[in-house]
Protein backbone atom coordinates (compact mmCIF):
# COMPACT_ATOMS: atom_id res chain seq x y z
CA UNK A 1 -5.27 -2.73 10.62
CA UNK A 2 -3.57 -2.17 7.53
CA UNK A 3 -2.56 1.81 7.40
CA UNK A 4 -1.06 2.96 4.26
CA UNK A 5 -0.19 6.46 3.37
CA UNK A 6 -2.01 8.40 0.35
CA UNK A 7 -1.40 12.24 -1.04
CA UNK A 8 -1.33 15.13 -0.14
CA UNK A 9 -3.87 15.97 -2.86
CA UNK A 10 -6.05 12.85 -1.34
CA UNK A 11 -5.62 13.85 1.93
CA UNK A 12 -6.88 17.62 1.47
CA UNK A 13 -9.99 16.80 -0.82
CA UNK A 14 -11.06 14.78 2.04
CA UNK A 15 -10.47 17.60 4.46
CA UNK A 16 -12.12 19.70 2.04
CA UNK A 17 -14.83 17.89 0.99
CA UNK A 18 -16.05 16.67 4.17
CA UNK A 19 -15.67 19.20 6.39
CA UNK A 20 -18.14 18.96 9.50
CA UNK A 21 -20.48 22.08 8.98
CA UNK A 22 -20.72 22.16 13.06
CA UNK A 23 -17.14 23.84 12.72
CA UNK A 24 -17.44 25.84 9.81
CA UNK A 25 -16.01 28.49 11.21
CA UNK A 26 -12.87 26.58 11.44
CA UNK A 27 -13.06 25.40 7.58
CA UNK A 28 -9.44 26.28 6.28
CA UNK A 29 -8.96 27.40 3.32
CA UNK A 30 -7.84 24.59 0.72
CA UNK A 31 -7.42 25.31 -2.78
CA UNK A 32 -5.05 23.18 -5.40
CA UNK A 33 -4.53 21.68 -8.55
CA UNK A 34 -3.64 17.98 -8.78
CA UNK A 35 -1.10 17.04 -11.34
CA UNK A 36 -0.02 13.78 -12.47
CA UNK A 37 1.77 11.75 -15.49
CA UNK A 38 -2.06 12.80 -17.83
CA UNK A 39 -2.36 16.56 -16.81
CA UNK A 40 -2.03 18.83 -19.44
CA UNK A 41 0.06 21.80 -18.02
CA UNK A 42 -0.70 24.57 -20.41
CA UNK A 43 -4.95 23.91 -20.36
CA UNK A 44 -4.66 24.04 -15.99
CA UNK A 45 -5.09 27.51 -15.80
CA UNK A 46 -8.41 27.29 -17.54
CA UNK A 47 -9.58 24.81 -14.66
CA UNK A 48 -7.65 27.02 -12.57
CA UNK A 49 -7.50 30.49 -12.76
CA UNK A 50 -5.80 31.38 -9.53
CA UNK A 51 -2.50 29.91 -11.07
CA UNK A 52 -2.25 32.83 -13.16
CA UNK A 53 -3.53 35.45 -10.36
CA UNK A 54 -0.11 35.43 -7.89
CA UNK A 55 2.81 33.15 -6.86
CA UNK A 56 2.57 29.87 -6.38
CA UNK A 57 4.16 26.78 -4.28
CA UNK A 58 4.62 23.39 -6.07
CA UNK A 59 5.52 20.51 -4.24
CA UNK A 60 6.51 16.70 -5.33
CA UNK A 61 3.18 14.83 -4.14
CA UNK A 62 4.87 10.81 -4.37
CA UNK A 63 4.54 9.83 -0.76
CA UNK A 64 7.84 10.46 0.55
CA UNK A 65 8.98 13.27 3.24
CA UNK A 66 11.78 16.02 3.47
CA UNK A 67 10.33 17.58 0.00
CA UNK A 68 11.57 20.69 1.00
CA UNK A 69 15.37 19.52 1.66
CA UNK A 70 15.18 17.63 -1.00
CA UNK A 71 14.82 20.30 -4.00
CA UNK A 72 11.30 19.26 -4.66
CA UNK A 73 9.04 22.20 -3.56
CA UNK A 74 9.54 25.43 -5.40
CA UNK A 75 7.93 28.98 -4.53
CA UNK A 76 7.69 30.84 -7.73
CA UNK A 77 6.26 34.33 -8.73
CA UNK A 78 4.59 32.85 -11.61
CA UNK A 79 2.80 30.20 -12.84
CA UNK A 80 4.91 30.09 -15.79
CA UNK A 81 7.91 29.65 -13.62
CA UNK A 82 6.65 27.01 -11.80
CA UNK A 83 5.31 25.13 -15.39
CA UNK A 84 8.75 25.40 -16.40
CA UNK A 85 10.05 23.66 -13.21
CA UNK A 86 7.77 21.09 -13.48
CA UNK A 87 8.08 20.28 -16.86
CA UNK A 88 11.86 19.55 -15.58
CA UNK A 89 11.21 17.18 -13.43
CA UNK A 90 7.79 15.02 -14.29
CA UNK A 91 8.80 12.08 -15.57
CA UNK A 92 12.33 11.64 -14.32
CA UNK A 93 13.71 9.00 -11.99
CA UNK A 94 14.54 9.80 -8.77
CA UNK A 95 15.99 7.76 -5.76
CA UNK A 96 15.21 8.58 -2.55
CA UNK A 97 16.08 6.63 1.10
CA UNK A 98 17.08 3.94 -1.63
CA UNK A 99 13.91 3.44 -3.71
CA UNK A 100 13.82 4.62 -7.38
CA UNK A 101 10.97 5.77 -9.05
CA UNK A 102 9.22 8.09 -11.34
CA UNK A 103 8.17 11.54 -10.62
CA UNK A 104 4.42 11.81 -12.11
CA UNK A 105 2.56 13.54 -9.31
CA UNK A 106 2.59 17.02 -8.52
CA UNK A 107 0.49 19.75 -6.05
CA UNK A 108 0.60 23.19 -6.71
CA UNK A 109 -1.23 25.80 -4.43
CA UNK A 110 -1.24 29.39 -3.87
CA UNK A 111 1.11 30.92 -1.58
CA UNK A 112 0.34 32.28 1.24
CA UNK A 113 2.14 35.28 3.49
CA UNK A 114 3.10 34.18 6.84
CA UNK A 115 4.53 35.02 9.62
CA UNK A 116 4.45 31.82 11.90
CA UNK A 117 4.25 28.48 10.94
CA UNK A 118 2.64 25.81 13.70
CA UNK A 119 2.18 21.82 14.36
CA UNK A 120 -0.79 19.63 14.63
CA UNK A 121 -0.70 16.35 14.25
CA UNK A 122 -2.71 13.18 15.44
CA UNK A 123 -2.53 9.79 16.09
CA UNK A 124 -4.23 6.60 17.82
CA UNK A 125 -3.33 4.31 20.04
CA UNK A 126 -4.59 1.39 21.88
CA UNK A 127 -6.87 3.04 24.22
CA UNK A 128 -6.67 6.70 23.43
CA UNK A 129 -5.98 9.30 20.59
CA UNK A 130 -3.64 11.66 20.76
CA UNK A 131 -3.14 15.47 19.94
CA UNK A 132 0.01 16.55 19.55
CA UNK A 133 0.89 20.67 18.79
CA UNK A 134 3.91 23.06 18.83
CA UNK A 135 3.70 26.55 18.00
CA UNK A 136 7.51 26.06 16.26
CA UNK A 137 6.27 23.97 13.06
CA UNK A 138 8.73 23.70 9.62
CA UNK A 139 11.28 21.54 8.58
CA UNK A 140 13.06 20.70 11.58
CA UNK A 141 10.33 20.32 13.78
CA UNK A 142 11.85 16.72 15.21
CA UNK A 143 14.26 19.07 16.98
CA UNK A 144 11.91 21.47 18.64
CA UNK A 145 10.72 18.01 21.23
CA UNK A 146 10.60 19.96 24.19
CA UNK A 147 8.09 22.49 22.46
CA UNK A 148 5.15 19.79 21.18
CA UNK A 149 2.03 19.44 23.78
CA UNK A 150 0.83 16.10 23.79
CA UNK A 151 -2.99 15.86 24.51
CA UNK A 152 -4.55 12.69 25.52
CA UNK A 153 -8.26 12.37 24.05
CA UNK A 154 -9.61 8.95 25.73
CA UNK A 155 -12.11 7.31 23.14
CA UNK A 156 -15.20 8.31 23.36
CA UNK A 157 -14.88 11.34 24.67
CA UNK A 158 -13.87 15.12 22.95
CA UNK A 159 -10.54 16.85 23.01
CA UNK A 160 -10.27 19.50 25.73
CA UNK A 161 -7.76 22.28 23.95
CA UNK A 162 -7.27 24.07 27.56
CA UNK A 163 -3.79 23.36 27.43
CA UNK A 164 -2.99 25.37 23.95
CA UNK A 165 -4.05 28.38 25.74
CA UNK A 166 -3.30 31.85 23.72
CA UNK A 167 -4.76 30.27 20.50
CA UNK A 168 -6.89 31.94 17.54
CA UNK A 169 -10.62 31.26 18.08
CA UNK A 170 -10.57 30.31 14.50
CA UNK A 171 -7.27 27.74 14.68
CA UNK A 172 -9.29 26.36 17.71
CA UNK A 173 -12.12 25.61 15.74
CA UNK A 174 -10.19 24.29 13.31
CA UNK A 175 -8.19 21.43 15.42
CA UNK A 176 -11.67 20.37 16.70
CA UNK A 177 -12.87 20.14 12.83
CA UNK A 178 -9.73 18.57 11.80
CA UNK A 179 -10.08 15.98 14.85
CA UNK A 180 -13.24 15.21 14.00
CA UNK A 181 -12.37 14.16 10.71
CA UNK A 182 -9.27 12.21 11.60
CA UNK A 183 -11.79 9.85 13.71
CA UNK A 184 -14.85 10.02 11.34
CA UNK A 185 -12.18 9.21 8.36
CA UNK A 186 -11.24 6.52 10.14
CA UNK A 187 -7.29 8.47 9.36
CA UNK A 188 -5.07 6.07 11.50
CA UNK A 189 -2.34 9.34 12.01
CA UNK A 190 -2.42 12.97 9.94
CA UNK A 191 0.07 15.67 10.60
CA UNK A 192 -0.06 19.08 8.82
CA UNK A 193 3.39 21.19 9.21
CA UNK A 194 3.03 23.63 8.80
CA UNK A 195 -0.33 25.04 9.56
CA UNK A 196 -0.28 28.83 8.59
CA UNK A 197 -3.06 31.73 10.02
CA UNK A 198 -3.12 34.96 8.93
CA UNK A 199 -6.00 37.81 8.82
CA UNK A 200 -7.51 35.62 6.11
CA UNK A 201 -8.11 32.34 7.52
CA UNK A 202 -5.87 29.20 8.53
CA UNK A 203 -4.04 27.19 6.10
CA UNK A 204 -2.78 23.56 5.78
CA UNK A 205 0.44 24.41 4.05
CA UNK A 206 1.65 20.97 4.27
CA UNK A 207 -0.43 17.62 5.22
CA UNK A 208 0.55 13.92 5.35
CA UNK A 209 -1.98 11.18 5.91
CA UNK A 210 -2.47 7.80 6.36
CA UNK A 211 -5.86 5.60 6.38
CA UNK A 212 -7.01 2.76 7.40
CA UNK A 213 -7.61 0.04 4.68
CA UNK A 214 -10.42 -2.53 6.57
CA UNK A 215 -12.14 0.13 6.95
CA UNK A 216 -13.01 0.92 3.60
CA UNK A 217 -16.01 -0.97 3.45
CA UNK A 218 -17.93 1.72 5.67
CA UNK A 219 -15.63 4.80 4.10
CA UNK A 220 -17.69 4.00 0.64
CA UNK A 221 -19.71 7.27 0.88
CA UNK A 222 -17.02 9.40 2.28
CA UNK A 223 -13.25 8.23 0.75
CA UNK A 224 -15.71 7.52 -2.40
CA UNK A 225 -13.25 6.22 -5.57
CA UNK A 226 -10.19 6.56 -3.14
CA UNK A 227 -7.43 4.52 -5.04
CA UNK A 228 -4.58 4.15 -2.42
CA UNK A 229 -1.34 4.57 -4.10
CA UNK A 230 1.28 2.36 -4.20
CA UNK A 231 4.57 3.84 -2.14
CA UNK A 232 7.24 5.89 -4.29
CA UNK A 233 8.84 3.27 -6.08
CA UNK A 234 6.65 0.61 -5.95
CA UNK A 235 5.54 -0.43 -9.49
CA UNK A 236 3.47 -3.65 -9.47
CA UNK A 237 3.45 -6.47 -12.32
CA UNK A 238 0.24 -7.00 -14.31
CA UNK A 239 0.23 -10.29 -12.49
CA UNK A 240 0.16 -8.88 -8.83
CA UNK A 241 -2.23 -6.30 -10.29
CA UNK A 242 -4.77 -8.73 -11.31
CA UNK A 243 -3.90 -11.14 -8.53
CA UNK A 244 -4.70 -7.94 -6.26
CA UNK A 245 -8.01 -7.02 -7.76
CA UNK A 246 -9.09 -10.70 -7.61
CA UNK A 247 -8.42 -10.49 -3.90
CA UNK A 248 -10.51 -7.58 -3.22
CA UNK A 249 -13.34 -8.76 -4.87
CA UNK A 250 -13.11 -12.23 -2.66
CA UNK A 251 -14.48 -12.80 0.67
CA UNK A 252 -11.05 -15.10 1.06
CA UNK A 253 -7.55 -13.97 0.96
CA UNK A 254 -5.16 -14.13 -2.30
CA UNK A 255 -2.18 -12.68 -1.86
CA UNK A 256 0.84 -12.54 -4.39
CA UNK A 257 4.39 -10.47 -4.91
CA UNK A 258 6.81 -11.25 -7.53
CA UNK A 259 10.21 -11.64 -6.15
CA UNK A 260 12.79 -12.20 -8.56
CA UNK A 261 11.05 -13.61 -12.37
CA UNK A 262 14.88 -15.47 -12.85
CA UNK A 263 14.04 -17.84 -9.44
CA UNK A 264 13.54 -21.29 -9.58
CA UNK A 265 11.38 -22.19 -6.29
CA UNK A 266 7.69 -20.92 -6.59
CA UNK A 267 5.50 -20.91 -3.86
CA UNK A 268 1.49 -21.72 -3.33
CA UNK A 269 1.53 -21.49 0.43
CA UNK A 270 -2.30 -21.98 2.45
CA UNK A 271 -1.73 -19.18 5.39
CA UNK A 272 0.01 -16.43 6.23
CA UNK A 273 1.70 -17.73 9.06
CA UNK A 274 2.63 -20.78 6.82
CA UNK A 275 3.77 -18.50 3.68
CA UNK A 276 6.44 -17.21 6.08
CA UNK A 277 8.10 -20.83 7.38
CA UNK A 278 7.93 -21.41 4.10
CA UNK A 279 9.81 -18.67 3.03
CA UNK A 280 12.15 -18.95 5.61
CA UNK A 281 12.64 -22.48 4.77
CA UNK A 282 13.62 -21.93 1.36
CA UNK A 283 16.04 -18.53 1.82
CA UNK A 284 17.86 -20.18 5.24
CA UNK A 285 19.17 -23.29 2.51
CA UNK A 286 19.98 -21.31 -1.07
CA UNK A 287 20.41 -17.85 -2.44
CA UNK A 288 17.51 -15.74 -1.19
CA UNK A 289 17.26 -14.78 -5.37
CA UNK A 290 16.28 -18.37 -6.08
CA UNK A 291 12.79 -17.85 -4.30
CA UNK A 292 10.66 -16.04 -7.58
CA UNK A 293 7.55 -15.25 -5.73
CA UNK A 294 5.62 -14.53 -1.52
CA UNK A 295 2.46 -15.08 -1.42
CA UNK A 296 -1.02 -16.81 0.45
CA UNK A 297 -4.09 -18.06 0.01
CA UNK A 298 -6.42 -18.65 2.48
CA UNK A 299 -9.95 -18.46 3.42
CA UNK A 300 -11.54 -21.05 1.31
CA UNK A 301 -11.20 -19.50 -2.07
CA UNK A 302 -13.68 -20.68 -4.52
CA UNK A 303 -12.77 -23.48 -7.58
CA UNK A 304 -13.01 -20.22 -9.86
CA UNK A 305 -10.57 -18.23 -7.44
CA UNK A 306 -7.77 -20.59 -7.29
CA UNK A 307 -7.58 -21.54 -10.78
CA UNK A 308 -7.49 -17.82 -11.94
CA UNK A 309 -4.58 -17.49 -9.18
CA UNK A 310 -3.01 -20.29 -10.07
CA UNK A 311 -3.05 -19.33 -13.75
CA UNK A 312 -1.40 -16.08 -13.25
CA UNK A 313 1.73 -17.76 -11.31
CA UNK A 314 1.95 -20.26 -14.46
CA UNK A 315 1.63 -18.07 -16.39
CA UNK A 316 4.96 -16.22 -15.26
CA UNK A 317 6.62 -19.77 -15.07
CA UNK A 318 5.97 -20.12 -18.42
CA UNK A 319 8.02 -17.42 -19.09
CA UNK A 320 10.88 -18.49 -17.15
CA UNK A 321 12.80 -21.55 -19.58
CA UNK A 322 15.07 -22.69 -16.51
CA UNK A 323 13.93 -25.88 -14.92
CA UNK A 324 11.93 -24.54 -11.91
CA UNK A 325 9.79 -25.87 -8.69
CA UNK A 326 6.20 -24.78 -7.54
CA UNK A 327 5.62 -25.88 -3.88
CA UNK A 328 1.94 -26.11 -3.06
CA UNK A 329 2.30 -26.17 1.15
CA UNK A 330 0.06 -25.49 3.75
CA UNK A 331 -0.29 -26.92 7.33
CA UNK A 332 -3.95 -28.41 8.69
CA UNK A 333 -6.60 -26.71 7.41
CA UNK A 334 -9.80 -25.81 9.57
CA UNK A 335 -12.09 -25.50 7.53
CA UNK A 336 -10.48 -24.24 3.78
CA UNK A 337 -11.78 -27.55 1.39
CA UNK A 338 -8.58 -29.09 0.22
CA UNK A 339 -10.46 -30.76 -2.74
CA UNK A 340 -12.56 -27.83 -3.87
CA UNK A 341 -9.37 -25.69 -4.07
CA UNK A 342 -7.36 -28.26 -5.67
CA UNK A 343 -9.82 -28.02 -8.00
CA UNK A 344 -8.68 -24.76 -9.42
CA UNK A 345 -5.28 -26.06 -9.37
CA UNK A 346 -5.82 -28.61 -11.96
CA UNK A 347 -8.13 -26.56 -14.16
CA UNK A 348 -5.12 -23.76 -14.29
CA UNK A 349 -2.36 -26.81 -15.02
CA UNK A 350 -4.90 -28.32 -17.30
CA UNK A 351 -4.69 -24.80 -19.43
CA UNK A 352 -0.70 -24.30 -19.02
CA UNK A 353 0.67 -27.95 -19.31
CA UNK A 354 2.26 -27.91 -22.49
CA UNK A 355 4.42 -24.78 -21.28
CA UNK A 356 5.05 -26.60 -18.30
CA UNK A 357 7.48 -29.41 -18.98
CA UNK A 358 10.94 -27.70 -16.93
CA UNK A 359 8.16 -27.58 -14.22
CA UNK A 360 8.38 -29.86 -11.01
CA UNK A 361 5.48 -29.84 -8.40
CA UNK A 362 5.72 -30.68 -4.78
CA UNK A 363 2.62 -30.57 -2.46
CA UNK A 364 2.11 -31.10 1.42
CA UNK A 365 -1.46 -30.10 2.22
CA UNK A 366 -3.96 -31.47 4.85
CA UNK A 367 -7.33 -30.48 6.01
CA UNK A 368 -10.71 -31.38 5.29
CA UNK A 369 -11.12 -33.75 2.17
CA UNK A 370 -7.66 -33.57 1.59
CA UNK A 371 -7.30 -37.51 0.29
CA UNK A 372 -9.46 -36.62 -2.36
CA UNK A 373 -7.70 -33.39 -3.07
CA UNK A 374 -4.27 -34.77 -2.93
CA UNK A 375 -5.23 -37.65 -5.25
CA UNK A 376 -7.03 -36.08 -7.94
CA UNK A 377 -3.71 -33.48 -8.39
CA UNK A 378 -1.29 -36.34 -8.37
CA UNK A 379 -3.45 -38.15 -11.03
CA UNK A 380 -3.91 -34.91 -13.27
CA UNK A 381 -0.11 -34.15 -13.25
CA UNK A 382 0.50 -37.97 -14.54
CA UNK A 383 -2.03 -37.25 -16.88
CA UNK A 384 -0.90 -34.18 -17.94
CA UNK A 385 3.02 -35.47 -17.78
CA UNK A 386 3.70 -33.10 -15.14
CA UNK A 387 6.08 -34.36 -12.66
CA UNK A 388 4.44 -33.85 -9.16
CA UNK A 389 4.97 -35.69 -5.55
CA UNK A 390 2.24 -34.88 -3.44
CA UNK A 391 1.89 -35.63 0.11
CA UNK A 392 -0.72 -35.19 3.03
CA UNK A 393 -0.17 -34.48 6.91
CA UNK A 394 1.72 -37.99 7.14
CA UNK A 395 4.92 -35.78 6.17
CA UNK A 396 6.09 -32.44 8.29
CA UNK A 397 5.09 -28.94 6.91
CA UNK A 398 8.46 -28.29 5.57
CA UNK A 399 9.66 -31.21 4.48
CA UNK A 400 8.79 -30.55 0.80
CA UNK A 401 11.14 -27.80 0.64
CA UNK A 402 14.28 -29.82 1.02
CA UNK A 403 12.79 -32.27 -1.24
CA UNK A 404 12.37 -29.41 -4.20
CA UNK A 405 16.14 -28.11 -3.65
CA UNK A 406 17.13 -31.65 -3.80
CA UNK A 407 15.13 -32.21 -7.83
CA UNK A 408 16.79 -28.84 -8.84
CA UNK A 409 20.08 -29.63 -7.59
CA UNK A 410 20.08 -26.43 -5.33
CA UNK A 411 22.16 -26.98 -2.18
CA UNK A 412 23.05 -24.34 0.62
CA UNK A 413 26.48 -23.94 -1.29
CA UNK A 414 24.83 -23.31 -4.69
């Protein structure tokens, strides 16, 4: 299950949105207006007239916690005010716990008199979910332990609220709602601290959220044109863009991250489980900044697949003018077609060889038709004047690594 976190302005459209009408009477009340690096701050108010009607609470919406400590949320009497702080800050760099990145996304929301502020939060595990709730909510709720009720929910079966006895009809409504969501959203863990009622309604002052990527495929109707954000400070490369969007649209796996564009060791490696010896391999012998790329394949990509992955990673040795090595390694394949895939390989070299020349390849590959495979690569890089040893399950998994150190001169004291 791959869980990753999205906004708070994500998170509450969801909430809002989809809302099970069998607890309307729990609906809170969610109102916003979602800013980011685009919005134009002076036309919002026509979208949004309540901006104008009160005070207002902005907060920094970029995926990262403590806002409040922090100096990123900001209760102002006027919208104005709040423009003015905003306008301060979008666009700046920030660091925080050690990642830099740009402030471009902003929430801003009416504020609302209170006079207690609670916890609710949920999360899964392996054969239950779990409720947990503390009538002492805020910032420094991780102190207030002893206060947080932890209710078991087995799966399958509803909550029973029993235990949070004393509550609002209306807040207990809403926990069921906001339960039922968390499951039906397929929402691996939400927590909303505070949650706020007054004679009005109840209010998700704050909410952080996290869903669940695999399932996606059945979430089309409900998470709709969801794009799940990258984490606060995490700015992706055209290449591992494209590389990305080519794996989502493949029933195989293509995986790619751009380590260090200065390396000289690039890596093609068939499995996950194989992309990390690999790895390991290479950063326990030289200087961990010498390995330029992580990445898999796997799955049986198509011809068409591996040459448009292989073309991207060219393409960024291309750029690089040192003389460099690509390791194509892999263990036994099942069933992945070693000469379909190599396929792809040589139509991508085929494009980039005259860029290639500081380029060394080294291969260790096996699986079905991999004789073919192997020999068709070694005879297009002699074509092509590409310098390439390739080798089949005759040699161990890892063995190619020392053997590219060794053509680049790299030893563990280099």
């Amino acid at each position: 299950m791959a869980q990753k976190p999205i906004r708070e302005t994500q998170a509450k459209a969801l909430i809002r949105d989809q809302w099970p009408q069998e607890y309307a009477a729990g609906k809170p009340a969610i109102r916003f207006a979602e800013i980011d690096g685009s919005t134009d701050l002076l036309a919002l108010p026509h979208n949004h007239p309540w901006l104008t009607e009160g005070k207002v609470v902005a907060k920094v919406d970029e995926l990262f916690g403590k806002r409040g400590k922090l100096g990123y949320v900001q209760v102002a009497e006027t919208w104005e005010e709040t423009k003015i702080w905003m306008e301060g800050l979008r666009k700046t760099t920030a660091t925080v716990a050690g990642r830099c990145g740009v402030l471009e996304h902003f929430i801003v929301e009416p504020f609302v008199e209170h006079e207690e502020e609670l916890y609710l939060a949920f999360t899964c595990e392996r054969t239950e979910d779990v409720i947990l709730f503390s009538r002492k909510g805020g910032m420094d709720v991780e102190e207030q332990g002893a206060s947080i009720v932890r209710i078991p929910v087995p799966l399958g079966t509803e909550p029973e609220l029993s235990q949070l006895q004393g509550l609002d009809t209306k807040l207990t409504a809403t926990i069921r709602g906001l339960f039922s969501l968390f499951r039906s959203l397929d929402l691996p863990s939400v927590e909303f601290n505070p949650i706020a009622v007054n004679a009005r309604g109840v209010y998700l002052l704050d909410c952080v959220a996290r869903v669940d990527t695999c399932a996606a495929f059945r979430q089309r109707s409900t998470w709709g044109l969801l794009s799940i954000p990258e984490g606060f400070g995490s700015t992706r490369t055209p290449e591992e863009l494209f590389i990305s969007d080519l794996d989502a649209k493949s029933g195989s796996s293509l995986k790619f991250v751009l380590l260090h564009p200065q390396g000289r060791i690039w890596t093609m490696v068939a499995g996950g489980g194989a992309s990390i010896i690999y790895a390991d391999a290479i950063t326990a012998q030289v200087d961990p900044k010498e390995l330029a790329n992580y990445g898999e394949w796997s799955g049986n990509p198509s011809t068409d697949e591996m040459e448009a992955y292989t073309g991207k990673i060219l393409s960024l040795i291309e750029k690089n003018d040192r003389e460099q090595a690509l390791i194509i390694g892999g263990g036994i394949a099942n069933f992945t077609d070693v000469a379909r895939t190599f396929a792809g390989v040589i139509a991508a070299l085929e494009d980039h060889a005259p860029k290639l020349k500081n380029l060394k390849i080294f291969v260790r590959r096996a699986g079905p038709n991999d004789r073919r495979g192997l020999k068709a690569l070694q005879e297009a890089c002699n074509r092509l004047r590409i310098s390439c040893v390739t080798h089949g399950a005759e040699l161990p998994m890892t063995a190619v690594v020392s053997e590219a150190l060794s053509a680049l001169h790299l030893t563990p004291d280099s």
